[in-house]
PDB file of N, CA and C in Angstrom:
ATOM      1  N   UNK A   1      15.531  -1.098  -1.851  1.00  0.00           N
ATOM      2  CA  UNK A   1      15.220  -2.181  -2.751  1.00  0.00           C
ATOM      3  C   UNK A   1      15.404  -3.522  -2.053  1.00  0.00           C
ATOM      4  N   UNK A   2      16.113  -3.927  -1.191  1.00  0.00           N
ATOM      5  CA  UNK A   2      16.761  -4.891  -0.136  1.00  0.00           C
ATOM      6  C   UNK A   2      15.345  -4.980   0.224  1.00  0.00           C
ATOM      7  N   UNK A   3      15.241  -4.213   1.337  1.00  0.00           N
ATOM      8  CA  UNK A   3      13.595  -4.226   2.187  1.00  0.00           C
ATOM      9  C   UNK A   3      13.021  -4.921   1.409  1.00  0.00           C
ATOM     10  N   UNK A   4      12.466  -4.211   0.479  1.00  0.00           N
ATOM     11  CA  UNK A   4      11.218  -4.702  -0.841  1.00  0.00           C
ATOM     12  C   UNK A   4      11.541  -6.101  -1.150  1.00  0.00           C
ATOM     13  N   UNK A   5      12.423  -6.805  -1.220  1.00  0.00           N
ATOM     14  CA  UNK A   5      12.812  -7.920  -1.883  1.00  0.00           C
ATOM     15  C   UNK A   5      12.730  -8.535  -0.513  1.00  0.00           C
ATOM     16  N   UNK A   6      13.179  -8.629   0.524  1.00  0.00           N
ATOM     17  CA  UNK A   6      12.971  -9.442   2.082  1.00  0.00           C
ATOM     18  C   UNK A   6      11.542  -8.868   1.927  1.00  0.00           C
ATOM     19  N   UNK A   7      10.699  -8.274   1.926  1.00  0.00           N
ATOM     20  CA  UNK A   7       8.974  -8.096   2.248  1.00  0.00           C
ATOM     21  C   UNK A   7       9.047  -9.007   1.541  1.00  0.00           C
ATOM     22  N   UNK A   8       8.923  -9.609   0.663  1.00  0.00           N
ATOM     23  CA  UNK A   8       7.881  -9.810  -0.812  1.00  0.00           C
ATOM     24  C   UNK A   8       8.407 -11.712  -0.218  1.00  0.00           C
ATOM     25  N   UNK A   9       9.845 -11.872  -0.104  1.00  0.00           N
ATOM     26  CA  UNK A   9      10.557 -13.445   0.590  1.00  0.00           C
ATOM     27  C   UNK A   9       9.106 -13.650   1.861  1.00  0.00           C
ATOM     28  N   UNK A  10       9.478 -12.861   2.410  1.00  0.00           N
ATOM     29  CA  UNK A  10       8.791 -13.582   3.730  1.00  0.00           C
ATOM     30  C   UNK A  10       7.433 -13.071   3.402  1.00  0.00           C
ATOM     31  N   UNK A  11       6.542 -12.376   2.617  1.00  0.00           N
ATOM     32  CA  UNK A  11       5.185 -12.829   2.342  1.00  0.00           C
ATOM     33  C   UNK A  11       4.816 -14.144   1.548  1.00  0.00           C
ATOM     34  N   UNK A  12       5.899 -15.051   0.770  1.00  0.00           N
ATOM     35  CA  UNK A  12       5.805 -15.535  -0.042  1.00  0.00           C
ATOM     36  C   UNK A  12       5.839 -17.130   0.889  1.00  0.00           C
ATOM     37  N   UNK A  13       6.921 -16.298   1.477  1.00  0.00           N
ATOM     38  CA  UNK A  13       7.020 -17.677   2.480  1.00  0.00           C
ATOM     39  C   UNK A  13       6.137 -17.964   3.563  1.00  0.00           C
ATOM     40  N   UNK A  14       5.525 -16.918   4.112  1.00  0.00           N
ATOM     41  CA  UNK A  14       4.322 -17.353   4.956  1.00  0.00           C
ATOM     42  C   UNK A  14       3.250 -17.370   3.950  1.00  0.00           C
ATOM     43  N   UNK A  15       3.086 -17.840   3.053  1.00  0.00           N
ATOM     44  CA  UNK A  15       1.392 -18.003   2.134  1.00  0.00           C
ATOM     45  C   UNK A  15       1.296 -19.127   1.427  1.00  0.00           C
ATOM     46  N   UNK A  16       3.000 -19.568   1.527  1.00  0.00           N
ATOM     47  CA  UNK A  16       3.016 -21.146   0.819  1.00  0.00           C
ATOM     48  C   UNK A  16       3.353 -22.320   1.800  1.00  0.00           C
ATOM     49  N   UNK A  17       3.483 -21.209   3.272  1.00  0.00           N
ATOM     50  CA  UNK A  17       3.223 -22.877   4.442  1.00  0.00           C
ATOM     51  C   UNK A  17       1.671 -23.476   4.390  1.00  0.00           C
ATOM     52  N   UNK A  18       1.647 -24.742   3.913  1.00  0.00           N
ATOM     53  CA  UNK A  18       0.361 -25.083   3.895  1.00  0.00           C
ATOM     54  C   UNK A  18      -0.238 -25.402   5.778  1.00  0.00           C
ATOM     55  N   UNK A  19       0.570 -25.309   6.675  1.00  0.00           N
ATOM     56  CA  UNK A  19      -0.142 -25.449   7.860  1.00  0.00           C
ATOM     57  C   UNK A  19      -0.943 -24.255   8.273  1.00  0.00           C
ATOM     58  N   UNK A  20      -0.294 -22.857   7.290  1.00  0.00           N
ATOM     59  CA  UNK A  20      -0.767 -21.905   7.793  1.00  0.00           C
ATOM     60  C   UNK A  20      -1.930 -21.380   6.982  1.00  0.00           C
ATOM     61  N   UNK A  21      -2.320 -22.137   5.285  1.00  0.00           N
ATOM     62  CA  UNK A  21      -3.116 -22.147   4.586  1.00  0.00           C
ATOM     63  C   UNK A  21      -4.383 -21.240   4.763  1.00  0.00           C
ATOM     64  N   UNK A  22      -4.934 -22.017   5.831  1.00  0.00           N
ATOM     65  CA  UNK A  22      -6.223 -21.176   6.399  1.00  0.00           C
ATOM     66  C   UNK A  22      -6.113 -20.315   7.262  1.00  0.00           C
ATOM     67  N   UNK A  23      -4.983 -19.722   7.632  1.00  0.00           N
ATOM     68  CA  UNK A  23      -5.167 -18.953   8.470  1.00  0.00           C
ATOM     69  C   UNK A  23      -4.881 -17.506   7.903  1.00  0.00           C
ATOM     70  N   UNK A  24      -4.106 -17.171   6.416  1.00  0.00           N
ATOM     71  CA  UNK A  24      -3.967 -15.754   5.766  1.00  0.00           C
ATOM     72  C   UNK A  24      -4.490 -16.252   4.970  1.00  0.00           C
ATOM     73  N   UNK A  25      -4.959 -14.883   4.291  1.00  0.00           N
ATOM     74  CA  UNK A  25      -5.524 -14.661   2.754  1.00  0.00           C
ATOM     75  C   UNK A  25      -5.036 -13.217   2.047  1.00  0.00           C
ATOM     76  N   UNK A  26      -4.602 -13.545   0.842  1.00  0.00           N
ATOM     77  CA  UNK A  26      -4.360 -12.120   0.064  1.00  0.00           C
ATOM     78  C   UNK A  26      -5.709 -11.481  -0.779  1.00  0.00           C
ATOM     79  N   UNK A  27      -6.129 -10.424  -0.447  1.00  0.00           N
ATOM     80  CA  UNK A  27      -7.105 -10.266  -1.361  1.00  0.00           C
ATOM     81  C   UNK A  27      -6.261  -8.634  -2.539  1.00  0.00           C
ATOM     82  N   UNK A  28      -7.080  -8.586  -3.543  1.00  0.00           N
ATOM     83  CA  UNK A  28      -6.882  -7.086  -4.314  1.00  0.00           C
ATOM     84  C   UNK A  28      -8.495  -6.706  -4.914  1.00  0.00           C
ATOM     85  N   UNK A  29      -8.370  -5.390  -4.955  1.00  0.00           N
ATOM     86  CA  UNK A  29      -9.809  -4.687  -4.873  1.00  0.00           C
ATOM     87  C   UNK A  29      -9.271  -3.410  -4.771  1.00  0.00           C
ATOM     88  N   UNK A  30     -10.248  -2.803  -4.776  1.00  0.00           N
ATOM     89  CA  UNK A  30     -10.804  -1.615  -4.925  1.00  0.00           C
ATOM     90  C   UNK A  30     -10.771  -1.035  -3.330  1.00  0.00           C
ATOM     91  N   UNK A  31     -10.324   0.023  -2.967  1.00  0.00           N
ATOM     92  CA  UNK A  31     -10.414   0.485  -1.397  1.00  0.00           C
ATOM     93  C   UNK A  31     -10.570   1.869  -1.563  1.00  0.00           C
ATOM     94  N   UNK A  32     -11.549   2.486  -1.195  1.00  0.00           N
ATOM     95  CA  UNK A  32     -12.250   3.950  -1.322  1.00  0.00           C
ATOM     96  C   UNK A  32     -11.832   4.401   0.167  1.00  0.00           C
ATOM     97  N   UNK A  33     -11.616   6.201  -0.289  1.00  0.00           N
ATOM     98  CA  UNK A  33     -11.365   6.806   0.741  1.00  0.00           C
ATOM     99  C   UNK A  33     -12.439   7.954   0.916  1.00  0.00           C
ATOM    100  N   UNK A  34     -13.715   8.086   2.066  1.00  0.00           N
ATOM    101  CA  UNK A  34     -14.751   9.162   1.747  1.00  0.00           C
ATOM    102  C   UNK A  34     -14.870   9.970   2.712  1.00  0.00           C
ATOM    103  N   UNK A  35     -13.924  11.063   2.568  1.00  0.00           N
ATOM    104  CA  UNK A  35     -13.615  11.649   3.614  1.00  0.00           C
ATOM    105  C   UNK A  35     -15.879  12.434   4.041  1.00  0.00           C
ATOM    106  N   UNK A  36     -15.314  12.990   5.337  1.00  0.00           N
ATOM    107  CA  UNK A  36     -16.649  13.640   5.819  1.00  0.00           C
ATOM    108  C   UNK A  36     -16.209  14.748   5.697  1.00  0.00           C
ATOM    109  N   UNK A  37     -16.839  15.427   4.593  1.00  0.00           N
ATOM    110  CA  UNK A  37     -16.201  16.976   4.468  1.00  0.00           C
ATOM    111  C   UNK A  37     -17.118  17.835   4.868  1.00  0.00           C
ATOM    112  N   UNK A  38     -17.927  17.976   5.911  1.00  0.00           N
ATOM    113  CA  UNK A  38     -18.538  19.027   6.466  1.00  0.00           C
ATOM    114  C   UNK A  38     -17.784  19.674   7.084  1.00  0.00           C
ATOM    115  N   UNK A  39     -18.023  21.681   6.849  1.00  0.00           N
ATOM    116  CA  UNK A  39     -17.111  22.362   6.986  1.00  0.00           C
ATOM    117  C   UNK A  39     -17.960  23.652   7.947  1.00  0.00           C
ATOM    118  N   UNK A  40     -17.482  24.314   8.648  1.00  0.00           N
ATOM    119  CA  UNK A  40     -18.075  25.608   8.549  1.00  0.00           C
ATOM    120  C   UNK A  40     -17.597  26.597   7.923  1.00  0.00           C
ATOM    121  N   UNK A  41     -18.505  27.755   8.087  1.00  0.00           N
ATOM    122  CA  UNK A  41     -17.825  28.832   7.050  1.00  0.00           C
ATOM    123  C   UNK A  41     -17.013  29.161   7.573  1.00  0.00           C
ATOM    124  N   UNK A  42     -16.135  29.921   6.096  1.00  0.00           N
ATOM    125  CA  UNK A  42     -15.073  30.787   6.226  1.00  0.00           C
ATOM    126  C   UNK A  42     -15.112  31.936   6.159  1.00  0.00           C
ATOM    127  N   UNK A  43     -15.048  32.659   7.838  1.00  0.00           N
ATOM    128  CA  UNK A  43     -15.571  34.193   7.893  1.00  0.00           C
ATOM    129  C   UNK A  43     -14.503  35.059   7.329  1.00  0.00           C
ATOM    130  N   UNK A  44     -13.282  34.570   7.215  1.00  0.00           N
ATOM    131  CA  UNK A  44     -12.104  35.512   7.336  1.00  0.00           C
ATOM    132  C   UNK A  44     -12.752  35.845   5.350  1.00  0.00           C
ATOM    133  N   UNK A  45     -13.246  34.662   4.708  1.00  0.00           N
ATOM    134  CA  UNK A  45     -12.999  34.996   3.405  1.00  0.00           C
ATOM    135  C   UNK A  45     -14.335  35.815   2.819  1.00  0.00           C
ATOM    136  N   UNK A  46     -15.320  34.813   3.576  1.00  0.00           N
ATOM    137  CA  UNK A  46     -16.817  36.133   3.132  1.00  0.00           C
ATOM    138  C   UNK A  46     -16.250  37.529   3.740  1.00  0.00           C
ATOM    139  N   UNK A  47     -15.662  38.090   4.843  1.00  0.00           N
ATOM    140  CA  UNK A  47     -15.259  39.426   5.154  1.00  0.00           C
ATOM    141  C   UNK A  47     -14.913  39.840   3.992  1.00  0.00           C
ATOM    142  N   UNK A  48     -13.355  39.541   3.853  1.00  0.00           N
ATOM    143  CA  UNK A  48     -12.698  39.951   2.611  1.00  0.00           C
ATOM    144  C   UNK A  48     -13.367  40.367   1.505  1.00  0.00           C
ATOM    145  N   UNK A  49     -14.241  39.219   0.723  1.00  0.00           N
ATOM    146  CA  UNK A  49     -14.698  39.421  -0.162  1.00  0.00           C
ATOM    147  C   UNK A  49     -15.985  40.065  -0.409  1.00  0.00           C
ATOM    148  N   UNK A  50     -16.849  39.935   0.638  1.00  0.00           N
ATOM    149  CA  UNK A  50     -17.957  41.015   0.970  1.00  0.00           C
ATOM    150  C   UNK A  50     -18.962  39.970   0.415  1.00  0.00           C
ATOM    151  N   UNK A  51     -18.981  39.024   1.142  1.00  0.00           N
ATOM    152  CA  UNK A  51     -20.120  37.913   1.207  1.00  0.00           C
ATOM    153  C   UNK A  51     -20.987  37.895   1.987  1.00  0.00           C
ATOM    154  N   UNK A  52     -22.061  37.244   1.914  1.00  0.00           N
ATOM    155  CA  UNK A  52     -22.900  37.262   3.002  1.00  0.00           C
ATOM    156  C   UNK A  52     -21.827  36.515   3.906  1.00  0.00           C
ATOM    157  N   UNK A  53     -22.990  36.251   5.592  1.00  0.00           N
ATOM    158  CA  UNK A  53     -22.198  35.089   6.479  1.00  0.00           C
ATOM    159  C   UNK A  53     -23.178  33.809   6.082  1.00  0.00           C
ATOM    160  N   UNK A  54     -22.015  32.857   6.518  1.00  0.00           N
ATOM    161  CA  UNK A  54     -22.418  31.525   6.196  1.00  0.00           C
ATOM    162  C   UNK A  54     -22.826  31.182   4.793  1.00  0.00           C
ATOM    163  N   UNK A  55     -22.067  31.976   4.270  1.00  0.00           N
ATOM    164  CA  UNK A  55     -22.179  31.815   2.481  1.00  0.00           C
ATOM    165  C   UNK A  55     -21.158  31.143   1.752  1.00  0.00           C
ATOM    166  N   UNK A  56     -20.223  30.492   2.552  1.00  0.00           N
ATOM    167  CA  UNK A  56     -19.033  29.383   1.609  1.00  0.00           C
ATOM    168  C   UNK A  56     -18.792  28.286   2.968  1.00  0.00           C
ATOM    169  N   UNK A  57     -17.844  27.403   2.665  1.00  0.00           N
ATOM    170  CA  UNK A  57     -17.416  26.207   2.903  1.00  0.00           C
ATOM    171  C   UNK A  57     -16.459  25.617   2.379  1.00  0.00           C
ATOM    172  N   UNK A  58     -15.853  24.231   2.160  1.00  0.00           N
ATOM    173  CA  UNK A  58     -15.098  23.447   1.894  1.00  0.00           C
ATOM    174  C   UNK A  58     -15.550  22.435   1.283  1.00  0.00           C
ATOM    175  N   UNK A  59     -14.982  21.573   0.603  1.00  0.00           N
ATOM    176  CA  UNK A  59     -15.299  19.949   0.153  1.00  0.00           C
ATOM    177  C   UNK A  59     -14.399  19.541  -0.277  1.00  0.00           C
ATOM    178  N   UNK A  60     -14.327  18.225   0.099  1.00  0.00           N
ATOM    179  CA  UNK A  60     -13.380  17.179   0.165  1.00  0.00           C
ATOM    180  C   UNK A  60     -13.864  15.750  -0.730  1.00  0.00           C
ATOM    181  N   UNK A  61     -13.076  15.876  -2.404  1.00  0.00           N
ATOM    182  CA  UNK A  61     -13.960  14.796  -2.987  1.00  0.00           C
ATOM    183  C   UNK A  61     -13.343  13.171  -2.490  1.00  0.00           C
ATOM    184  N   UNK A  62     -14.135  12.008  -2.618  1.00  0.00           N
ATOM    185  CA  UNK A  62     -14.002  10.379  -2.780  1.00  0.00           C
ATOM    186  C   UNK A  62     -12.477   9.942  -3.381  1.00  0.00           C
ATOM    187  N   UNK A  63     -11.917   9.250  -3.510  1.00  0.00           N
ATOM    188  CA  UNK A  63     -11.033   8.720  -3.971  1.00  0.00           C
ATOM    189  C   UNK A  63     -10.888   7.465  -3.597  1.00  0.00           C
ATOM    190  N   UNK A  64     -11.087   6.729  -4.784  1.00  0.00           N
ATOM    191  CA  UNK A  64     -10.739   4.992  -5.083  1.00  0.00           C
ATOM    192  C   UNK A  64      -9.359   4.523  -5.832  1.00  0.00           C
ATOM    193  N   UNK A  65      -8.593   3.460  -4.904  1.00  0.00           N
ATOM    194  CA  UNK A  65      -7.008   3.176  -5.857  1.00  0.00           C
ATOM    195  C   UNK A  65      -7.611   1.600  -5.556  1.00  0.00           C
ATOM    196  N   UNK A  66      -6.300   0.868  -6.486  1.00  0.00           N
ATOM    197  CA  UNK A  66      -6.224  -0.118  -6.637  1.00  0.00           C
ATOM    198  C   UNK A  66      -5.199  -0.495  -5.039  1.00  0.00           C
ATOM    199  N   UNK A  67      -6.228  -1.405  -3.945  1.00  0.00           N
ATOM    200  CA  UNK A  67      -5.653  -1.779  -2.931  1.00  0.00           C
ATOM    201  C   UNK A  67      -5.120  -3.776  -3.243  1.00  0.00           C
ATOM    202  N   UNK A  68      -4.390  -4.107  -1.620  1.00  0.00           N
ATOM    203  CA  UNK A  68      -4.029  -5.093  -1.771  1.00  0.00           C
ATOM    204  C   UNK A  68      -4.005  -5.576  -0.157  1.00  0.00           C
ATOM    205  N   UNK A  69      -5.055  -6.183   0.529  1.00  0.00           N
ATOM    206  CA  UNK A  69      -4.782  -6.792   1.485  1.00  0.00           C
ATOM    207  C   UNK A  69      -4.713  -7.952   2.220  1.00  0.00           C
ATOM    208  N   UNK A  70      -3.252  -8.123   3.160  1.00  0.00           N
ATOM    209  CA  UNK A  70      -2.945  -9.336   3.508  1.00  0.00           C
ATOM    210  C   UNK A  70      -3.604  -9.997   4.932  1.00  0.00           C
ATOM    211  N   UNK A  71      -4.680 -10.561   4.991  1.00  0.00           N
ATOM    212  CA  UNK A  71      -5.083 -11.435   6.489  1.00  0.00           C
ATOM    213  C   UNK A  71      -4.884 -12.607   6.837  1.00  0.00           C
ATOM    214  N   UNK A  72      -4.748 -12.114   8.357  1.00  0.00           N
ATOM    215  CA  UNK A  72      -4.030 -13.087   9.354  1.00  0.00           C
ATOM    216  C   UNK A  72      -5.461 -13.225  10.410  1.00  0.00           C
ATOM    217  N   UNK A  73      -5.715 -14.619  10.589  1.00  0.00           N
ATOM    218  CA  UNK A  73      -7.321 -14.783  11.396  1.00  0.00           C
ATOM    219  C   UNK A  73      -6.034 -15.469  12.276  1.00  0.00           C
ATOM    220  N   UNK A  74      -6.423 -14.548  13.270  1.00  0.00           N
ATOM    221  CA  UNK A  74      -5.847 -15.076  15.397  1.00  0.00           C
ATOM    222  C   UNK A  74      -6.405 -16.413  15.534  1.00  0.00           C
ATOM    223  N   UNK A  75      -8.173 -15.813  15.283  1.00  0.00           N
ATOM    224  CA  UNK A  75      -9.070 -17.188  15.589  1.00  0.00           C
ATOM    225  C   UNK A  75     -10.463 -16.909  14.683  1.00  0.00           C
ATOM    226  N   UNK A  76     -11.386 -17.550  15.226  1.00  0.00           N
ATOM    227  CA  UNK A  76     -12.818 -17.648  14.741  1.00  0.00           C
ATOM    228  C   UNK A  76     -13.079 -15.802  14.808  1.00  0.00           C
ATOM    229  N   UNK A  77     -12.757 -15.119  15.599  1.00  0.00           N
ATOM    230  CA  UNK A  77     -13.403 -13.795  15.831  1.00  0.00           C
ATOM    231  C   UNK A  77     -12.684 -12.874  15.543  1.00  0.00           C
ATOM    232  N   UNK A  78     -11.651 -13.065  15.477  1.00  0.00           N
ATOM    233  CA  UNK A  78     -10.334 -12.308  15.622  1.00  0.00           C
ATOM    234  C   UNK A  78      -9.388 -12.313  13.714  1.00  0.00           C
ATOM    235  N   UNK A  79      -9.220 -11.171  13.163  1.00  0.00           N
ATOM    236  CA  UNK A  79      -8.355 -11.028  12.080  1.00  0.00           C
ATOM    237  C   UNK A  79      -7.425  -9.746  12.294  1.00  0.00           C
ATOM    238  N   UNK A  80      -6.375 -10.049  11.683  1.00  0.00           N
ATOM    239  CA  UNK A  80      -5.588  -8.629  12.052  1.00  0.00           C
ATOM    240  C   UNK A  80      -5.176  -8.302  10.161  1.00  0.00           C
ATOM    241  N   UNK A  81      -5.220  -7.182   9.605  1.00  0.00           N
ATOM    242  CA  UNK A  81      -5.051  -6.714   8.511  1.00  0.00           C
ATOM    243  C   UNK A  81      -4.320  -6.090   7.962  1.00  0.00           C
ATOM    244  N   UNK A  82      -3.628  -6.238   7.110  1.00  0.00           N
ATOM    245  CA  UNK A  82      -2.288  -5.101   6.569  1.00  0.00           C
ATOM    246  C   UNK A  82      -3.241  -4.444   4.975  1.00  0.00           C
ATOM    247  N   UNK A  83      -2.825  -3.160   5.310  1.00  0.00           N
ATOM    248  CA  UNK A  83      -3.617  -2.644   3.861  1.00  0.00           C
ATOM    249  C   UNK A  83      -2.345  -1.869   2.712  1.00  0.00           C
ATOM    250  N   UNK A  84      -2.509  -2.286   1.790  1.00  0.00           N
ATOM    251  CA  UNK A  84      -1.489  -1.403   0.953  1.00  0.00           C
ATOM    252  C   UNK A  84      -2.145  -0.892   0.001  1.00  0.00           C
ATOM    253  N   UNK A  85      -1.691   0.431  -0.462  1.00  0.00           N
ATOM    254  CA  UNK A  85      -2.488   0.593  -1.665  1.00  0.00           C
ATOM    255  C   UNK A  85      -1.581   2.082  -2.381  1.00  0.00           C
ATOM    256  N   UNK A  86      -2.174   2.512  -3.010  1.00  0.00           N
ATOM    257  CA  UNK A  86      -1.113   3.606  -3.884  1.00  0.00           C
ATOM    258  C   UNK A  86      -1.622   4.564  -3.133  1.00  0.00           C
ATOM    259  N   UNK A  87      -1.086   5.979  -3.110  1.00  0.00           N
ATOM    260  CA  UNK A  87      -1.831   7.281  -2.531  1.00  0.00           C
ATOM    261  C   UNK A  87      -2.839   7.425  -2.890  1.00  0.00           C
ATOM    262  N   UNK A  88      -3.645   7.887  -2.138  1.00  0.00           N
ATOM    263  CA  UNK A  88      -4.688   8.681  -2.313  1.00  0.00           C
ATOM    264  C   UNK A  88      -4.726   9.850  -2.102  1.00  0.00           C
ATOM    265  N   UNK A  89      -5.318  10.758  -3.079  1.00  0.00           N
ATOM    266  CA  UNK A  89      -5.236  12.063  -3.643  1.00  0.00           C
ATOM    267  C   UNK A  89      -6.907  12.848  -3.274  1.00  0.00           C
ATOM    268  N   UNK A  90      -6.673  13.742  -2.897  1.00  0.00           N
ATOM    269  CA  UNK A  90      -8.315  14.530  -2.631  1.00  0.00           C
ATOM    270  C   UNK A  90      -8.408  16.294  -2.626  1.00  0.00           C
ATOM    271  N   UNK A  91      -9.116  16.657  -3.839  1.00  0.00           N
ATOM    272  CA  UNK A  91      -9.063  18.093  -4.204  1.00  0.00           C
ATOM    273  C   UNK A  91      -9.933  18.655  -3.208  1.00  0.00           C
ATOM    274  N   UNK A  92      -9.323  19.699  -2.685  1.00  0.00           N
ATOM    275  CA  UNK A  92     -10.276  20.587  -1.732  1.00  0.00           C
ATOM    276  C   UNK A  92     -10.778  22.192  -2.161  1.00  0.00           C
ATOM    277  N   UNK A  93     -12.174  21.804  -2.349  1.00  0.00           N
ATOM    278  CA  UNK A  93     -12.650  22.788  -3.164  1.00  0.00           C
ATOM    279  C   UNK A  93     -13.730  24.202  -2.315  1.00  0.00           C
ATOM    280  N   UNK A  94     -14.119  25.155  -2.847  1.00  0.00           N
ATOM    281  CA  UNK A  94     -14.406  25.905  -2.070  1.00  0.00           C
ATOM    282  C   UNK A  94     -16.551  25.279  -2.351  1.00  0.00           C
ATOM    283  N   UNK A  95     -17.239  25.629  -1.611  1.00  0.00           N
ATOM    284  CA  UNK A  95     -18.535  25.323  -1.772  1.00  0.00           C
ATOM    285  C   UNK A  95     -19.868  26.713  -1.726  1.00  0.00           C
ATOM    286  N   UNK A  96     -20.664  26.649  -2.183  1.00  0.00           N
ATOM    287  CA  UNK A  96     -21.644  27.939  -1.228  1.00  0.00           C
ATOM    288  C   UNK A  96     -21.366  28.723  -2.961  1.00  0.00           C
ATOM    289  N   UNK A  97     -21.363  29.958  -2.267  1.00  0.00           N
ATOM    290  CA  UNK A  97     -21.197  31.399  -3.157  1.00  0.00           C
ATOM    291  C   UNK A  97     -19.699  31.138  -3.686  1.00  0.00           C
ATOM    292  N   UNK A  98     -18.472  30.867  -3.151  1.00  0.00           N
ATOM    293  CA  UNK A  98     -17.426  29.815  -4.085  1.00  0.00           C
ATOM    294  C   UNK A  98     -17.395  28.809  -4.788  1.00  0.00           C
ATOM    295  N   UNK A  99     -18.707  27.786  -5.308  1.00  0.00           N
ATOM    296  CA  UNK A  99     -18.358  26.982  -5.402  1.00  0.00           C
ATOM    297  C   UNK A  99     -17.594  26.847  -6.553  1.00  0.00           C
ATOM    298  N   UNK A 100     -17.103  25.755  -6.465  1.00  0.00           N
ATOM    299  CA  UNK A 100     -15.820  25.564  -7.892  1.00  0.00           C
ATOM    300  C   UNK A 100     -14.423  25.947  -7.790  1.00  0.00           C
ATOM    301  N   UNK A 101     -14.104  27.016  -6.835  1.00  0.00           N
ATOM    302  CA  UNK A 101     -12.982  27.707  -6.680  1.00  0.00           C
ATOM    303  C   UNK A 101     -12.391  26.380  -6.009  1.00  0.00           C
ATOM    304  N   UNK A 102     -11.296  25.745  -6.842  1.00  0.00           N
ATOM    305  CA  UNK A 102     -10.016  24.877  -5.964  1.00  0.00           C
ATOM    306  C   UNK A 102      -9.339  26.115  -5.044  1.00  0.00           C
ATOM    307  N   UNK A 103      -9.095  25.201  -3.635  1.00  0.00           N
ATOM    308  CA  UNK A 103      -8.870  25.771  -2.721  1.00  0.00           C
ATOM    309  C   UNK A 103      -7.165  24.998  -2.198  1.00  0.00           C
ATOM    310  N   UNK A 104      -6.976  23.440  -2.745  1.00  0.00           N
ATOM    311  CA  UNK A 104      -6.002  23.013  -2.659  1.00  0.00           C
ATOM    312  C   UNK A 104      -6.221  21.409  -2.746  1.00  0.00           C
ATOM    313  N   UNK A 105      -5.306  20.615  -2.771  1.00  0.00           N
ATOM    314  CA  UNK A 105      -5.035  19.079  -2.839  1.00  0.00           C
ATOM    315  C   UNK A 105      -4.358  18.706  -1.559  1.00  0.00           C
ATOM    316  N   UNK A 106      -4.576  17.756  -1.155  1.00  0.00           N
ATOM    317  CA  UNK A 106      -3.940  16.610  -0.384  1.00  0.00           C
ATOM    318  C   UNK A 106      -3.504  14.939  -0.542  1.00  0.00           C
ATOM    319  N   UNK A 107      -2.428  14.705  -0.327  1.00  0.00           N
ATOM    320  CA  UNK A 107      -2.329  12.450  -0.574  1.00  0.00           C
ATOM    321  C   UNK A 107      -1.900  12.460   0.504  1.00  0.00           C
ATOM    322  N   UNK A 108      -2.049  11.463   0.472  1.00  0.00           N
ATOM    323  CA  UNK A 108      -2.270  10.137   2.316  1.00  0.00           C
ATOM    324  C   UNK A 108      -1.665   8.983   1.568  1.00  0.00           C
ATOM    325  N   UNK A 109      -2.067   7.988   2.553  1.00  0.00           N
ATOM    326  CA  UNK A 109      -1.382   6.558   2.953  1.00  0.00           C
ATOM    327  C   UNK A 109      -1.616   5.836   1.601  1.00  0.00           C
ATOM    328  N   UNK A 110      -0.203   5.414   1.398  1.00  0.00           N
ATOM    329  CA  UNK A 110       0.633   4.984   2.240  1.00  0.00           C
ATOM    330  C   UNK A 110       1.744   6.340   1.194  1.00  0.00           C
ATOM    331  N   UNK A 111       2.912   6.898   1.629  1.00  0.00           N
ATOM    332  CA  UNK A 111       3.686   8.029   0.960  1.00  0.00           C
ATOM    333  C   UNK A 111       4.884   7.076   0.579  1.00  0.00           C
ATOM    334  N   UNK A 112       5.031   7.581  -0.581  1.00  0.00           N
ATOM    335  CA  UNK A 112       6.525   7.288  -1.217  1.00  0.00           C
ATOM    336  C   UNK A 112       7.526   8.080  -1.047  1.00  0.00           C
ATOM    337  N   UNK A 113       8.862   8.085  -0.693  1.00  0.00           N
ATOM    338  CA  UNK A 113       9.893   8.733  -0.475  1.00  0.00           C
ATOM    339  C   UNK A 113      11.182   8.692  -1.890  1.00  0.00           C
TER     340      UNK A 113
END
C-alpha cells in the first residue's frame, strides 16, 4: 500500500511541473488484446477420439479492459510509454470437429498478487 501511495506522489508530482507540461501526457481508453490464434492440429486428440487428421485446432478469443497510459516524449521522434491496465483474460477453445469444447483460460499483464 506504501508503494501505491509513493507511485501515485511522484506521478502527481511529475504532471503538475509545468516545465515538464509538454513533455507527458496521461491518456485512459480502451486497450485490446488480439491474440493470433492459429493453431495446428491436435493429433494426439483426433487419435484418441477417432477423428479424421487435421480435423480440430485451438482458438484464442479478443479481450478489451479499461487501460491507462502515461507518456514521456524524449523528443520530436522519440516517446517512451508505461501501460497499465486490469488483466486480461482469454478462453481457449477447441475449433474444427471440436468446436465449442472449452479447452481452458488464461490472464496476462499486468497480475495481482
Amino acid at each position: 500500500m506504501k508503494l501505491k501511495a509513493l507511485s501515485y506522489g511522484v506521478l502527481l508530482s511529475l504532471l503538475s511541473t509545468p516545465a515538464l507540461a509538454n513533455d507527458f501526457s496521461l491518456n485512459v481508453g480502451a486497450i485490446s488484446v488480439m491474440p493470433d490464434d492459429s493453431s495446428s492440429s491436435l493429433n494426439v486428440v483426433e487419435g484418441e477420439a477417432g477423428l479424421p487428421s487435421n480435423s480440430t485446432g485451438v482458438g484464442v478469443n479478443t479481450n478489451t479492459q479499461l487501460g491507462l497510459t502515461l507518456d514521456y516524449a524524449v523528443n520530436n521522434n522519440w516517446t517512451v510509454e508505461l501501460v497499465a491496465a486490469t488483466p486480461f483474460s482469454h478462453d481457449i477453445t477447441a475449433t474444427g470437429a471440436l468446436a465449442g469444447l472449452k479447452v481452458g483460460k488464461t490472464k496476462h499483464l499486468p497480475q495481482h498478487y
